[in-house]
N, C-alpha and C. Protein backbone atom coordinates (compact mmCIF):
# COMPACT_ATOMS: atom_id res chain seq x y z
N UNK A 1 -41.06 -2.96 12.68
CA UNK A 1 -40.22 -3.85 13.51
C UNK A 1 -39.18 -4.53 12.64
N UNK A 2 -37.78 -4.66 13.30
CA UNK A 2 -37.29 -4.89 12.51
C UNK A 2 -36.89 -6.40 12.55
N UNK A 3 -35.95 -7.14 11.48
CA UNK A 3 -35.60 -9.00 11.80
C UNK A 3 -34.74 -9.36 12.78
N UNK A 4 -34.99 -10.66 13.11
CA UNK A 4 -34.02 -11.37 13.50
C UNK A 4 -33.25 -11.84 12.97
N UNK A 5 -31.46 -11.36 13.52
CA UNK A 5 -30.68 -12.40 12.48
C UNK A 5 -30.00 -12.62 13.65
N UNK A 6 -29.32 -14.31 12.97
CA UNK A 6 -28.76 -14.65 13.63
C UNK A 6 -27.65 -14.89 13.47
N UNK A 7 -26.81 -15.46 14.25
CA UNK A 7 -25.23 -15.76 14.06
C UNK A 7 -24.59 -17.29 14.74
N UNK A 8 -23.96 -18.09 14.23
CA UNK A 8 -23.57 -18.82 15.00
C UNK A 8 -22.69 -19.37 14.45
N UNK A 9 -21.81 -20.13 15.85
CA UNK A 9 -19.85 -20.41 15.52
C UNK A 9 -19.65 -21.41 15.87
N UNK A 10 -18.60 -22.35 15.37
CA UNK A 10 -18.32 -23.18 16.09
C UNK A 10 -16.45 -23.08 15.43
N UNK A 11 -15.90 -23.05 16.32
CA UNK A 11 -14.41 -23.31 16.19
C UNK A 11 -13.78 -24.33 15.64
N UNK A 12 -13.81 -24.84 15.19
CA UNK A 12 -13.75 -26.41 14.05
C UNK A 12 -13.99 -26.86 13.15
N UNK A 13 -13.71 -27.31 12.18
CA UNK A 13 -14.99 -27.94 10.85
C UNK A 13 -15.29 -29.25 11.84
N UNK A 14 -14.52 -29.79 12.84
CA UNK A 14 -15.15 -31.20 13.32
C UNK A 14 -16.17 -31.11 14.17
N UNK A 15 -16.70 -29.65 14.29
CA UNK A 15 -17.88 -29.37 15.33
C UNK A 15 -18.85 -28.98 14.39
N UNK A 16 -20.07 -29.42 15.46
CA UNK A 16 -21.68 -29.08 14.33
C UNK A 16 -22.03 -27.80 15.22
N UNK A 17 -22.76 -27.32 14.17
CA UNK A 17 -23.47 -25.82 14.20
C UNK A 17 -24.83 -26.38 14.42
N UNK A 18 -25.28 -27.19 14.29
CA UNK A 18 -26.68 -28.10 14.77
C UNK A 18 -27.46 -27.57 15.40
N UNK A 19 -26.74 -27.92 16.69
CA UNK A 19 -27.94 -27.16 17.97
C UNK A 19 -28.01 -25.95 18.07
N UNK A 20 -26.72 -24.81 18.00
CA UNK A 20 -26.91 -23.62 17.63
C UNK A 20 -27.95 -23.01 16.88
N UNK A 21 -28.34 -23.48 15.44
CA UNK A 21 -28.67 -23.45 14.35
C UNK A 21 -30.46 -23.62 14.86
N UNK A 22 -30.70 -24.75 15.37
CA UNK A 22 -31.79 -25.04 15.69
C UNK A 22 -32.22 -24.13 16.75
N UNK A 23 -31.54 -23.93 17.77
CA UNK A 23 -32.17 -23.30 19.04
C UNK A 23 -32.24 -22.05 18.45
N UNK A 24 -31.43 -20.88 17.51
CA UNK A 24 -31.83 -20.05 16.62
C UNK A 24 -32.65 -19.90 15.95
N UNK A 25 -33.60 -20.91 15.38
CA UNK A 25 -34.25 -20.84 14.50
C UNK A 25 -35.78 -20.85 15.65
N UNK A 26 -35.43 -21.77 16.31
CA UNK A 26 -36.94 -21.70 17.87
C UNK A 26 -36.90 -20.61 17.95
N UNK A 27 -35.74 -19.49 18.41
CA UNK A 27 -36.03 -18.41 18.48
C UNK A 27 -36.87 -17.55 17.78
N UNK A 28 -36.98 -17.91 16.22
CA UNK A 28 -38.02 -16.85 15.91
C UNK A 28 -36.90 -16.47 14.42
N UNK A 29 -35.42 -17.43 14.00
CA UNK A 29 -34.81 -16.60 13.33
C UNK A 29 -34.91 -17.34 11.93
N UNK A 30 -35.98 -16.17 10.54
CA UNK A 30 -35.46 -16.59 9.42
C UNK A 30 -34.33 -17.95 8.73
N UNK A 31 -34.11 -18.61 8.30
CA UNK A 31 -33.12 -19.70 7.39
C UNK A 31 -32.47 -18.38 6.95
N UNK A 32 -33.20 -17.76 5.96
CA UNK A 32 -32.15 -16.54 5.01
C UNK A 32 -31.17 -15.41 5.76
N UNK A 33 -31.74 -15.52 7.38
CA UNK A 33 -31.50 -14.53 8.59
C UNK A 33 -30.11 -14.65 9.17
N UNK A 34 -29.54 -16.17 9.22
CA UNK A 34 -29.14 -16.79 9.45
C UNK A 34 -27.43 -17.29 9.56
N UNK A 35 -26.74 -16.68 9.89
CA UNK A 35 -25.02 -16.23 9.37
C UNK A 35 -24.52 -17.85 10.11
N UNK A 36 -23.84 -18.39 9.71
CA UNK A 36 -23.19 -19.83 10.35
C UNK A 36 -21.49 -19.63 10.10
N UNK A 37 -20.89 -20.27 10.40
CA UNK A 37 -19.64 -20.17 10.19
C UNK A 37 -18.84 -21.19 11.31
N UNK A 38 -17.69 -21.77 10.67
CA UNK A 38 -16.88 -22.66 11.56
C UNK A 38 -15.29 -22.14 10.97
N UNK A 39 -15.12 -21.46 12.28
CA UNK A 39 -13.77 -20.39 12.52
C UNK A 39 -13.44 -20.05 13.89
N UNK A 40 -12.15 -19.76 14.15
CA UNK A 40 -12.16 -19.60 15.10
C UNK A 40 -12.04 -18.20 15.19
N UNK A 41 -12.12 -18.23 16.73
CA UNK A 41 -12.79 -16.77 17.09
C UNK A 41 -11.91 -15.74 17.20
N UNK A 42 -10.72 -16.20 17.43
CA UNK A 42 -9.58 -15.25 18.13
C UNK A 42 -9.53 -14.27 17.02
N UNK A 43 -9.11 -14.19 15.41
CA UNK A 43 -8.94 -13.70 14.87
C UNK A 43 -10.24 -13.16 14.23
N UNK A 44 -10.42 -11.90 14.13
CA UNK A 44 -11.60 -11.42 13.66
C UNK A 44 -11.58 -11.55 12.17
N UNK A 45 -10.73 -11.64 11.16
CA UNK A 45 -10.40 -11.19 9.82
C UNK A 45 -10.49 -12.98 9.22
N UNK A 46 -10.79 -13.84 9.76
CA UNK A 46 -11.04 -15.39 9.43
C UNK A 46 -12.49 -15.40 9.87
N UNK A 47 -13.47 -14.39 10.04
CA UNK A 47 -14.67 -14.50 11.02
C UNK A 47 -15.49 -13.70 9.51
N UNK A 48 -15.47 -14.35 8.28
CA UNK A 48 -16.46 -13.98 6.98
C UNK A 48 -17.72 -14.01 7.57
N UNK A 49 -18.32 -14.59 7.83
CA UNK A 49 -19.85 -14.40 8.25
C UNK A 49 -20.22 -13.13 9.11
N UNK A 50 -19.01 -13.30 10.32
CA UNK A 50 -19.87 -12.02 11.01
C UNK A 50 -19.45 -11.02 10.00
N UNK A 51 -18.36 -10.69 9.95
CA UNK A 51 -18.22 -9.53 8.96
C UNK A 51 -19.75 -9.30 7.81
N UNK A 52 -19.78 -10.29 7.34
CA UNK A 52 -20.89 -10.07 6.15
C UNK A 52 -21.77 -9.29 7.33
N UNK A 53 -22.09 -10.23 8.01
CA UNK A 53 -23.33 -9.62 9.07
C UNK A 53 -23.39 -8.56 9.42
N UNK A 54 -22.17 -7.94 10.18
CA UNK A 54 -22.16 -6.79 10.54
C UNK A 54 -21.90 -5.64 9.78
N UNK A 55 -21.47 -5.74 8.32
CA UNK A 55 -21.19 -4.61 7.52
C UNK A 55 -22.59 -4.81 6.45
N UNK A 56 -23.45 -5.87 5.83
CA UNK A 56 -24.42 -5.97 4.83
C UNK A 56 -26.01 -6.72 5.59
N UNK A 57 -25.78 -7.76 6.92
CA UNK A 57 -26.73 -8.07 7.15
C UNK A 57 -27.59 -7.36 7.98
N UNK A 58 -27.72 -6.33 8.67
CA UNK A 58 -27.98 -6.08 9.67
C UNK A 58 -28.43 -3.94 8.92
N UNK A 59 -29.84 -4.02 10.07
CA UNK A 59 -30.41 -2.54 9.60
C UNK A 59 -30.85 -2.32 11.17
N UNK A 60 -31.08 -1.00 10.86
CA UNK A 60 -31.68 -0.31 12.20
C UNK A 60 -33.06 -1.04 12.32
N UNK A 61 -33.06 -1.29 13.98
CA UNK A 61 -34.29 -1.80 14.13
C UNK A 61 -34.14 -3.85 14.20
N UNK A 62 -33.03 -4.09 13.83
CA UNK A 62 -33.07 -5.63 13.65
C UNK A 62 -32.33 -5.89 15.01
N UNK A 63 -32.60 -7.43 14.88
CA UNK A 63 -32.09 -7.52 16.49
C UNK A 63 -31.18 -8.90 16.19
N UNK A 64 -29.73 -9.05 16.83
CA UNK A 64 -28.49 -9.96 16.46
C UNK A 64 -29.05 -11.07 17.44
N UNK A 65 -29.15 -12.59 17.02
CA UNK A 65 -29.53 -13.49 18.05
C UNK A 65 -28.39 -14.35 18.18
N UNK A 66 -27.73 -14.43 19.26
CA UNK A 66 -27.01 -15.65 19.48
C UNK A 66 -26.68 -16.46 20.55
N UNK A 67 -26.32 -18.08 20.74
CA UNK A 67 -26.67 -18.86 21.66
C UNK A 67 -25.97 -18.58 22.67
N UNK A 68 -24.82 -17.84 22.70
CA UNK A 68 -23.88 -17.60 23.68
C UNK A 68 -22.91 -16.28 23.36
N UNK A 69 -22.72 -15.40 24.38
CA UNK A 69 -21.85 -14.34 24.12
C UNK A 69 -20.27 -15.14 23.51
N UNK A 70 -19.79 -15.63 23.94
CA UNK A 70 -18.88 -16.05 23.39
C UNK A 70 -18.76 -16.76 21.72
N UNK A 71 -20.27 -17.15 21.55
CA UNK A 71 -20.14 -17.57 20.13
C UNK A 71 -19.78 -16.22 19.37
N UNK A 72 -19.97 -14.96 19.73
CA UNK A 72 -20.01 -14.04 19.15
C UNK A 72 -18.59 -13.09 18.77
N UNK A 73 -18.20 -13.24 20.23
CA UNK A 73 -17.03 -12.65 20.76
C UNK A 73 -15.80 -13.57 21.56
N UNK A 74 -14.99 -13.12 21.28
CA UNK A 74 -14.11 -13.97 21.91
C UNK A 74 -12.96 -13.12 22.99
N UNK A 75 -13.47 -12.07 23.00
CA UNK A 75 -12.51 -10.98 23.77
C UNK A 75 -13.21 -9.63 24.32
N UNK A 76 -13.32 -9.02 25.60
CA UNK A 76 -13.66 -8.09 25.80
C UNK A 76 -13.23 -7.07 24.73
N UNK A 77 -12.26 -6.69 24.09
CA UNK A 77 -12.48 -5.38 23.01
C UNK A 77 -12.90 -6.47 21.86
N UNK A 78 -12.99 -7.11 21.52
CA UNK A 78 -13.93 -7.84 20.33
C UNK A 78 -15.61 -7.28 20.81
N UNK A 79 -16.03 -7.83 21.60
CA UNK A 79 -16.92 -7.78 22.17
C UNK A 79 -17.47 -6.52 22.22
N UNK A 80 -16.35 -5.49 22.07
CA UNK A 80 -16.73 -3.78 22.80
C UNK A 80 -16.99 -3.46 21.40
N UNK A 81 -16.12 -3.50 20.10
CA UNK A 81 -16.38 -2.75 19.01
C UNK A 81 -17.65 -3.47 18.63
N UNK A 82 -17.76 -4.66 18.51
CA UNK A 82 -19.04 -5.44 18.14
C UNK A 82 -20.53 -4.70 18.70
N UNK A 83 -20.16 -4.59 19.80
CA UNK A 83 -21.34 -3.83 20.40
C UNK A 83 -21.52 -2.50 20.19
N UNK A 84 -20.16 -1.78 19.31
CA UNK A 84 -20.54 -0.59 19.47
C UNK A 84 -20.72 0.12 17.84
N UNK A 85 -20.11 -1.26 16.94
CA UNK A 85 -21.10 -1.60 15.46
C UNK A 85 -22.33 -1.74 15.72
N UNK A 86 -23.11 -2.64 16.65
CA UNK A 86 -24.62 -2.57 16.43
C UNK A 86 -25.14 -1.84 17.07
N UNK A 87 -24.86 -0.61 17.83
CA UNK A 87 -25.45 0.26 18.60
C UNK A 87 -25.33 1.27 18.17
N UNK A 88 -24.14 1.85 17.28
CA UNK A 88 -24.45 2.80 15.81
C UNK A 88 -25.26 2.32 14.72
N UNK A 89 -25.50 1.28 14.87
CA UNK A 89 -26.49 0.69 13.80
C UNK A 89 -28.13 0.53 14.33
N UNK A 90 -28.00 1.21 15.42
CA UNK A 90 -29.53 1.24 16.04
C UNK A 90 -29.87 -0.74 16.01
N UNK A 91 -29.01 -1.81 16.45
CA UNK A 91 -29.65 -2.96 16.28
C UNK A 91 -28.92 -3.47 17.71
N UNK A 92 -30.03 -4.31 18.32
CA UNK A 92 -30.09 -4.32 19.63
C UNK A 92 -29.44 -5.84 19.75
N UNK A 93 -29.12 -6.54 20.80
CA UNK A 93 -28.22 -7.75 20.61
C UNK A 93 -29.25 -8.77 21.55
N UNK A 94 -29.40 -10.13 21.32
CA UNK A 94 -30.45 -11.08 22.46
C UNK A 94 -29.33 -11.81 22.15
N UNK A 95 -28.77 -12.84 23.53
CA UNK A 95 -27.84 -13.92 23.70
C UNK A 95 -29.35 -14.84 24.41
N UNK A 96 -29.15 -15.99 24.41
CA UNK A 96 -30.28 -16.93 24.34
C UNK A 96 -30.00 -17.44 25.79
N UNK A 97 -29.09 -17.90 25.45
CA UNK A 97 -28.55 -18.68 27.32
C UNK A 97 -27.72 -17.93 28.18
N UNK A 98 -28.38 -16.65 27.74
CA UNK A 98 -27.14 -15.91 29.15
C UNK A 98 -28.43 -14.50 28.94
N UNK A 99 -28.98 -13.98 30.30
CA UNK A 99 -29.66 -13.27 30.21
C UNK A 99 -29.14 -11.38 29.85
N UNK A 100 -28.95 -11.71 28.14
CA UNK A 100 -28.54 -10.54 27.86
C UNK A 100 -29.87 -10.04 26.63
N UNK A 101 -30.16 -9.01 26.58
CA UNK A 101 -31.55 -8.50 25.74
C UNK A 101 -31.15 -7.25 25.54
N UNK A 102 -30.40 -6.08 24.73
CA UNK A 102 -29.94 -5.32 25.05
C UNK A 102 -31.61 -4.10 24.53
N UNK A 103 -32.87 -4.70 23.74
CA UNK A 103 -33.85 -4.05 24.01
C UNK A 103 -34.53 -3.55 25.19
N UNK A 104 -33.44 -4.22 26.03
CA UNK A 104 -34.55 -4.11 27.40
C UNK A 104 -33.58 -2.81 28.36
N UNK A 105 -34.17 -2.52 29.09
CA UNK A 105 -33.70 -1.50 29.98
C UNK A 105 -32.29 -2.43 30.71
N UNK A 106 -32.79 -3.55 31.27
CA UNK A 106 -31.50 -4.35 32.01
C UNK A 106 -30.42 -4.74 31.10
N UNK A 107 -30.61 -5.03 29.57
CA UNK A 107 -29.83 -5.23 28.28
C UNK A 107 -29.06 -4.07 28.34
N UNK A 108 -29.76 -3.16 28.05
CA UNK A 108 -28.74 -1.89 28.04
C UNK A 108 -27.78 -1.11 29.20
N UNK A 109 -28.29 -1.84 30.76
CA UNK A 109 -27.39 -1.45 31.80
C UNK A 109 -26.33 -2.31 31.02
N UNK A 110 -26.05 -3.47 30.89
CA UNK A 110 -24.93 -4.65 30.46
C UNK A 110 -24.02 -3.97 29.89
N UNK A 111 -24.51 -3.53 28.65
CA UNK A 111 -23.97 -2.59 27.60
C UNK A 111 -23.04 -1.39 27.85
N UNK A 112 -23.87 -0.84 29.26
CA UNK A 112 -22.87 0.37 29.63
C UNK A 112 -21.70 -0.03 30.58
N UNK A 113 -22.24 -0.76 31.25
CA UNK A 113 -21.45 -1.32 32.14
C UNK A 113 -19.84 -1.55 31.60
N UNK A 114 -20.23 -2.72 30.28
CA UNK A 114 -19.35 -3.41 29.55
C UNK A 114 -18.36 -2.06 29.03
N UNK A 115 -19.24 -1.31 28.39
CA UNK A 115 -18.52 -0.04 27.83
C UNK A 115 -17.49 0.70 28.61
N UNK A 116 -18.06 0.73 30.26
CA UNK A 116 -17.32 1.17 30.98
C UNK A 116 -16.48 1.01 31.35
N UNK A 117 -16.07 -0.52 31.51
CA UNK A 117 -15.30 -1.25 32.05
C UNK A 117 -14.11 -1.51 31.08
N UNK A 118 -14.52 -1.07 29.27
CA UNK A 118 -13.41 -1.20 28.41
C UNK A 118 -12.72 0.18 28.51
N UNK A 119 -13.21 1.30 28.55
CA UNK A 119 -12.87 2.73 28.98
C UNK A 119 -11.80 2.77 30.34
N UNK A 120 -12.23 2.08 31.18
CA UNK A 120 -11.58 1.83 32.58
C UNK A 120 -10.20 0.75 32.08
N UNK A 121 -10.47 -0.03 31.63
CA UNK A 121 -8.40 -0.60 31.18
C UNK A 121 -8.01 0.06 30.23
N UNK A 122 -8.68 0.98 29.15
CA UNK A 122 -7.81 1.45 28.39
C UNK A 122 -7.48 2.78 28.88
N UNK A 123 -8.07 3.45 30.15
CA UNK A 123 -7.48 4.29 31.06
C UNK A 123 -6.13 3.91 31.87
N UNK A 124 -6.38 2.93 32.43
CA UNK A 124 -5.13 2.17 32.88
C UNK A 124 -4.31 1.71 32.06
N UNK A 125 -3.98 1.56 31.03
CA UNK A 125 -3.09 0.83 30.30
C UNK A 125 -2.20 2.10 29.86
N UNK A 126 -3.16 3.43 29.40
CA UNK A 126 -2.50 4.70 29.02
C UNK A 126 -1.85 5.27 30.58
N UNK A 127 -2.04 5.13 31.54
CA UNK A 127 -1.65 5.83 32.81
C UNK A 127 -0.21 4.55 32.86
N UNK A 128 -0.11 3.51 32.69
CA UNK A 128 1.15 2.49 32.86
C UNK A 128 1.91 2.91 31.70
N UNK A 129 1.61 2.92 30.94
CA UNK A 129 2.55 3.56 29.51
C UNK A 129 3.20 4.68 29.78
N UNK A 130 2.49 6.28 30.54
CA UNK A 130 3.01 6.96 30.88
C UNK A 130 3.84 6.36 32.14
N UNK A 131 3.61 6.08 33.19
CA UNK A 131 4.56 5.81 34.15
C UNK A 131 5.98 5.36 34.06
N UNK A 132 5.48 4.59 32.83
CA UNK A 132 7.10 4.18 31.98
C UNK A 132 8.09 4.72 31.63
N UNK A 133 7.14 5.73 30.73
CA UNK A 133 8.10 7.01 29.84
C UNK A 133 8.69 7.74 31.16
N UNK A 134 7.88 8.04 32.13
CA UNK A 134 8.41 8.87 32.82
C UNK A 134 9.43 8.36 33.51
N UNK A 135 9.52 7.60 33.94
CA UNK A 135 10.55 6.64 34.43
C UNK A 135 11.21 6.43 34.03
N UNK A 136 11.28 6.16 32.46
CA UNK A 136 12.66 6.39 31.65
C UNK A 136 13.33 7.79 31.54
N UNK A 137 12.40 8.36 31.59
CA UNK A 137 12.57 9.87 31.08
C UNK A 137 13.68 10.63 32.94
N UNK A 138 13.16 9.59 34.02
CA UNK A 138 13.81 10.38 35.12
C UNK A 138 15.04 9.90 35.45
N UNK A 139 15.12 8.69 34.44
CA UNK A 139 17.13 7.52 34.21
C UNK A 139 17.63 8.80 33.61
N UNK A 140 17.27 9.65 33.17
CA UNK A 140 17.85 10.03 32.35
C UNK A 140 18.13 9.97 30.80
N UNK A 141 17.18 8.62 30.63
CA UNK A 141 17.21 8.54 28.94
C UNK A 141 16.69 9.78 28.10
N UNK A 142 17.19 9.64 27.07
CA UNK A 142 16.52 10.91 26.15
C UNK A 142 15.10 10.65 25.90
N UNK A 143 15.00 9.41 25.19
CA UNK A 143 13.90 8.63 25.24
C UNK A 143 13.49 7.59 24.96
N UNK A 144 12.45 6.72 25.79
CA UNK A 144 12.27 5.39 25.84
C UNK A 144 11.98 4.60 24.16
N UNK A 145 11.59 5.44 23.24
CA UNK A 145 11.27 5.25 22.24
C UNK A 145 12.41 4.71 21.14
N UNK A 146 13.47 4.40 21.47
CA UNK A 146 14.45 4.18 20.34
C UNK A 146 14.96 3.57 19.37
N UNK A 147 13.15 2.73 19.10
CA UNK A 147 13.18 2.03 18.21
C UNK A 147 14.12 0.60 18.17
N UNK A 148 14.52 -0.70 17.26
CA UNK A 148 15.04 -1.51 17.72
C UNK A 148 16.56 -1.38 17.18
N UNK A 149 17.89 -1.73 18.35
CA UNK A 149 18.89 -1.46 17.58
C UNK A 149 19.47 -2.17 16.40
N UNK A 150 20.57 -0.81 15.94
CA UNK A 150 20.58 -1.32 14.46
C UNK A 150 21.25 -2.84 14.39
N UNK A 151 20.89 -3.48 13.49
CA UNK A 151 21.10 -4.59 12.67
C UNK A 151 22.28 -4.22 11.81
N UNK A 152 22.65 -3.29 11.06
CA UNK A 152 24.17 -3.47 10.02
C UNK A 152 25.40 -2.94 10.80
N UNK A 153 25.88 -3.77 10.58
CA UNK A 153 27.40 -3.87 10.82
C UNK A 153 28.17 -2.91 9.81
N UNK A 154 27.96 -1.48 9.76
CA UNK A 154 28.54 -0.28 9.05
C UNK A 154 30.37 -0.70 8.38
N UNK A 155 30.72 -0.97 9.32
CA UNK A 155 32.32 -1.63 8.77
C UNK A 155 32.33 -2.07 8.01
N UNK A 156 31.26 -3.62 8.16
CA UNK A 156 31.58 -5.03 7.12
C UNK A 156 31.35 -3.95 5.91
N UNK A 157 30.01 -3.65 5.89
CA UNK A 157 29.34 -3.55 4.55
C UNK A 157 30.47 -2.31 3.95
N UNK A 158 31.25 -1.08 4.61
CA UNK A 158 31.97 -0.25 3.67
C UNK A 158 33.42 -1.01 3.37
N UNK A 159 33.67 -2.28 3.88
CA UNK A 159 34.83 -3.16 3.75
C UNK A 159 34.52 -3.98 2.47
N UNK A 160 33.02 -4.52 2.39
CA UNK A 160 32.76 -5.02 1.59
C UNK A 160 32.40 -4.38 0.03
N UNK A 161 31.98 -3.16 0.21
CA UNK A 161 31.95 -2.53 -1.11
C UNK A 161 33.35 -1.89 -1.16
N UNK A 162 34.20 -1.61 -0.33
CA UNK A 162 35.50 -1.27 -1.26
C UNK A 162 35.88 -2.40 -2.21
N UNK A 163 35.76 -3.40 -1.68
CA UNK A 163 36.72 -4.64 -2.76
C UNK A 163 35.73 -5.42 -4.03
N UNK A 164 34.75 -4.26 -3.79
CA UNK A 164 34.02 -4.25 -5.13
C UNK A 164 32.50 -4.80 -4.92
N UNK A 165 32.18 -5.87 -3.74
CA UNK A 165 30.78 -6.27 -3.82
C UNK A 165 29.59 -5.15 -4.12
N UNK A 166 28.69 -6.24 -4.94
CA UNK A 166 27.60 -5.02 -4.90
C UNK A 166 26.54 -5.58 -3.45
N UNK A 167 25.74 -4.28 -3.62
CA UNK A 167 24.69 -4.37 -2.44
C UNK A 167 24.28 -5.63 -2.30
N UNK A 168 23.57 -6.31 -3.68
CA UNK A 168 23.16 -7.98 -3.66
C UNK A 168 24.06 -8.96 -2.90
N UNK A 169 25.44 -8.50 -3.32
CA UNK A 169 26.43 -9.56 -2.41
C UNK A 169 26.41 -9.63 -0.90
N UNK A 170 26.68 -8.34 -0.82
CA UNK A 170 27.06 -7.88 0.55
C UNK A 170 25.74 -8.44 1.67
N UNK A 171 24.24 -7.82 0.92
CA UNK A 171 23.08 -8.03 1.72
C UNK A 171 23.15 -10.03 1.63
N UNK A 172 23.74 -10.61 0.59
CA UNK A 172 24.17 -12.31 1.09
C UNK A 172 25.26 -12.53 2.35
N UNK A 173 25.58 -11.71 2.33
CA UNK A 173 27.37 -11.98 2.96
C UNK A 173 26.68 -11.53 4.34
N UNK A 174 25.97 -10.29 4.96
CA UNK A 174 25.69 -10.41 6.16
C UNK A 174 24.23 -10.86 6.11
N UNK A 175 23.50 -11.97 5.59
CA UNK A 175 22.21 -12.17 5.80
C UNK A 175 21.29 -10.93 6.26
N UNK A 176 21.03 -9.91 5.54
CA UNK A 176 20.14 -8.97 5.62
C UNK A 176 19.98 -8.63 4.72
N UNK A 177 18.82 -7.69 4.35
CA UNK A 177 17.68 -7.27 2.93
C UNK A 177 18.28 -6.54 2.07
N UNK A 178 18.43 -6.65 1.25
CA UNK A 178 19.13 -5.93 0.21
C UNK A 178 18.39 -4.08 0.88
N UNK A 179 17.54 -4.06 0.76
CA UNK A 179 16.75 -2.80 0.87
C UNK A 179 17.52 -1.81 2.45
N UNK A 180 18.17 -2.93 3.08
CA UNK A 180 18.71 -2.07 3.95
C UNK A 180 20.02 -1.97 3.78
N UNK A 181 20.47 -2.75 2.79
CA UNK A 181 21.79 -2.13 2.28
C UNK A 181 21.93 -1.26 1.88
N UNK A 182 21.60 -1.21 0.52
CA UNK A 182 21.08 0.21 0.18
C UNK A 182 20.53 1.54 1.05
N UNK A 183 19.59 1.43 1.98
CA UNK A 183 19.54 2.43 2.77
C UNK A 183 20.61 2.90 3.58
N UNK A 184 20.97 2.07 4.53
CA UNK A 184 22.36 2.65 4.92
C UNK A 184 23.52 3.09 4.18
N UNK A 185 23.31 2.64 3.03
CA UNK A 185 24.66 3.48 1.86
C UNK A 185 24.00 4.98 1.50
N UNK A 186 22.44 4.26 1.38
CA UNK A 186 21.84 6.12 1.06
C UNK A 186 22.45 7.38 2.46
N UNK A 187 22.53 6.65 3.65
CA UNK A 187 22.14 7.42 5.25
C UNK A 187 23.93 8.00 4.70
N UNK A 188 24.84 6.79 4.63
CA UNK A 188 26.29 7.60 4.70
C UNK A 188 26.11 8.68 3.83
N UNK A 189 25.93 8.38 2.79
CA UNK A 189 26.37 9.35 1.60
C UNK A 189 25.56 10.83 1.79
N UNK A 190 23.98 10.56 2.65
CA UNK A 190 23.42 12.04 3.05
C UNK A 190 24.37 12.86 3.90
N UNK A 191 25.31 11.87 5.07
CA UNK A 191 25.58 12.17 6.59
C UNK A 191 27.27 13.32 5.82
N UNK A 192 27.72 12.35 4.42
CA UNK A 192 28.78 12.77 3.94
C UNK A 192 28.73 14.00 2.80
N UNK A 193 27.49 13.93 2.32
CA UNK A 193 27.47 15.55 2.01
C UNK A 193 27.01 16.57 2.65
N UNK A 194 26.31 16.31 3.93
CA UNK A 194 25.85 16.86 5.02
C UNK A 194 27.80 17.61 5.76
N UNK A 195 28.64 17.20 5.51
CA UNK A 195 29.93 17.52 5.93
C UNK A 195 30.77 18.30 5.03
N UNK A 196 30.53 17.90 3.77
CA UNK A 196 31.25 18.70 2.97
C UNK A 196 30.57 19.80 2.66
């Protein structure tokens, strides 16, 4: 059989992990078991604990305890890869105050359900994307894809290197990156031996 670990969040340093912490531990969960963290949720890559958890704490057979789905997750696809890290990991998920047990036969309807239902908008989201293209595609555009338009002003900058500026100047003179100065001097000079 495998451990309990647990996890718990609080979005603040001005919030306590307290009761979390405690009602985790009633549960049955190890001190050493135990992942805490005060972060917020939105961003997964500020979320060190679960990460530890989910890439070093956690083995087949262990089971994730936490006081609330949302301490866990903060987004249906948060929520979906999370679940679908511990379900390649053979480790089953218990939420404490929300009747989720994913050991249990009704745990694991949740699971598919949930799964299904992320499959089902990212079906829809790819069927609206196409509807788009095609729709652009029946204006008559070549295609909807055309990237954002250009930023250099081709004139200034060959006005400005005739009378001698270098790229450094010029990329001051129209507030843009030196790096795309230079590129567009690279694009003429391909487009101009491309002619001769």
């Amino acid at each position: 059989m495998g451990e309990l670990i647990g996890y718990a969040r609080v979005s603040s340093s001005a919030q306590s992990l307290d009761l979390q912490e405690a009602a985790l531990k009633d549960a049955g969960v190890e001190p050493e078991h135990l992942y805490s963290e005060k972060a917020s949720g939105r961003k997964r890559e500020n979320r060190e604990a679960l990460e530890e958890m989910l890439t070093r704490g956690i083995r087949k057979g262990d089971t994730v305890v936490c006081t609330r789905l949302d301490r866990l997750a903060r987004s249906t696809r948060d929520l979906l890869q999370i679940a679908e890290t511990l379900e390649s990991k053979g480790v089953s998920l218990r939420v404490l105050d929300q009747p989720i047990d994913t050991s249990t036969p009704g745990g694991k309807l949740f699971f598919t359900i949930l799964g299904a239902f992320g499959e089902f908008e990212a079906t829809i989201r790819a069927e609206r994307q196409r509807e788009g293209i095609d729709a652009a595609l029946a204006k008559g555009s070549a295609s909807p894809f055309k990237g954002r338009p250009a930023t250099i002003d081709g004139d200034r900058v060959a006005k400005l290197k005739a009378v001698g500026k270098t790229p450094t100047q010029i990329a001051k003179v129209l507030g843009i990156a030196r790096s795309s100065v230079y590129r567009y001097m690279k694009d003429v000079e391909n487009r101009a031996s491309q002619l001769s």
